[in-house]
C-alpha atoms as a PDB file:
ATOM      1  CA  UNK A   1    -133.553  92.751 250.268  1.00  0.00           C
ATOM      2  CA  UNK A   2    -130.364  94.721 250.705  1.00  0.00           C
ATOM      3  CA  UNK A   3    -129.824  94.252 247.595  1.00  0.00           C
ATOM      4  CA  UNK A   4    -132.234  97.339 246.736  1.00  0.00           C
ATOM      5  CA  UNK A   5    -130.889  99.447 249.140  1.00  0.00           C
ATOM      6  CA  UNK A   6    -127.666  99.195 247.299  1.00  0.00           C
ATOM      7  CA  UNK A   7    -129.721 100.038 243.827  1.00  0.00           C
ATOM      8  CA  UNK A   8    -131.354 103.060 245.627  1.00  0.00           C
ATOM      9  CA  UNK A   9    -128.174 104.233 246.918  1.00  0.00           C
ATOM     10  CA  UNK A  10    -126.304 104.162 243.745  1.00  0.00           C
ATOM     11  CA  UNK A  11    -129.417 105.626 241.659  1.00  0.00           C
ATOM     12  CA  UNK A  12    -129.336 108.647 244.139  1.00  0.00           C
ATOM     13  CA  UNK A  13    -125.797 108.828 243.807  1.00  0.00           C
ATOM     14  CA  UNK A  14    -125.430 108.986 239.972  1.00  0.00           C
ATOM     15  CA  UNK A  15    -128.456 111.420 239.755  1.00  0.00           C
ATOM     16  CA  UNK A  16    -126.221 113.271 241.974  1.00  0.00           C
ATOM     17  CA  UNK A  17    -123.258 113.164 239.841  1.00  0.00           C
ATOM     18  CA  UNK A  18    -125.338 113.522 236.593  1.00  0.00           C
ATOM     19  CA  UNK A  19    -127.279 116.882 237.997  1.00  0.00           C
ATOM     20  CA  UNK A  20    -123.772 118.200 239.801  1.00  0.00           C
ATOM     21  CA  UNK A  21    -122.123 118.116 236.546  1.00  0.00           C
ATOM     22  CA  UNK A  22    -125.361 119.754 234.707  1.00  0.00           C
ATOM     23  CA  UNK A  23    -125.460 122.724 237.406  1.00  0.00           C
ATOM     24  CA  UNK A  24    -121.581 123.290 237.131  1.00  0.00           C
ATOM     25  CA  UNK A  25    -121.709 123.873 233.349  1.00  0.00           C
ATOM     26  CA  UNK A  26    -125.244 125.428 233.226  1.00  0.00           C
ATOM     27  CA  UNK A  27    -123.977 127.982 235.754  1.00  0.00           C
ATOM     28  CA  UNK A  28    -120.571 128.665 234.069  1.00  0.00           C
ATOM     29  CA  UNK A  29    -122.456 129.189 231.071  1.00  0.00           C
ATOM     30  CA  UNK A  30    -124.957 131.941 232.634  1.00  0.00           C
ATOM     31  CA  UNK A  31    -122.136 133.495 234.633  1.00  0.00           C
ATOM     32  CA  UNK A  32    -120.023 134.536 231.715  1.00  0.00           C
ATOM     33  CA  UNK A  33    -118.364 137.452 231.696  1.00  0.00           C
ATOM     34  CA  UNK A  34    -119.585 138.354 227.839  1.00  0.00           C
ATOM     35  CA  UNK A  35    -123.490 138.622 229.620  1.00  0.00           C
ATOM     36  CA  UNK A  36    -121.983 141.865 231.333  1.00  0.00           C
ATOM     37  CA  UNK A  37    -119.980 143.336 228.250  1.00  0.00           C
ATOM     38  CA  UNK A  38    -122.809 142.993 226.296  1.00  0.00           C
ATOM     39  CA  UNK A  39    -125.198 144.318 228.312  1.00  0.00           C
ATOM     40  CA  UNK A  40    -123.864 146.582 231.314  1.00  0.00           C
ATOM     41  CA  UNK A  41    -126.175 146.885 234.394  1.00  0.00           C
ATOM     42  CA  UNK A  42    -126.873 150.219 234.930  1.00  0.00           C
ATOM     43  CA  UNK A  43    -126.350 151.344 238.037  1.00  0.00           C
ATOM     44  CA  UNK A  44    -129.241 153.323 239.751  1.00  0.00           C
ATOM     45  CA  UNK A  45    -128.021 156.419 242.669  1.00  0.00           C
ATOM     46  CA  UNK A  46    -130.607 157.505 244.654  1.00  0.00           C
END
């Protein structure tokens, strides 16, 4: 029986490390600083 507690616990924990290490490059990927040379926000004054 506690043998699928430790299963559960480790499955959580590699989907953890697994999605951790997606977000990390996913989000260095969108936050490059090319997406802003490329295409400038514009800045709107009111």
């Amino acid at each position: 029986m506690a043998g699928w507690w430790v299963t559960t616990i480790g499955f959580i924990i590699c989907l953890g490390i697994v999605g951790g290490t997606f977000v990390y490059f996913l989000r260095g990927t969108l936050h490059s600083e090319d997406a802003t040379r490329i295409d400038p926000v514009k800045k709107e004054i009111d």
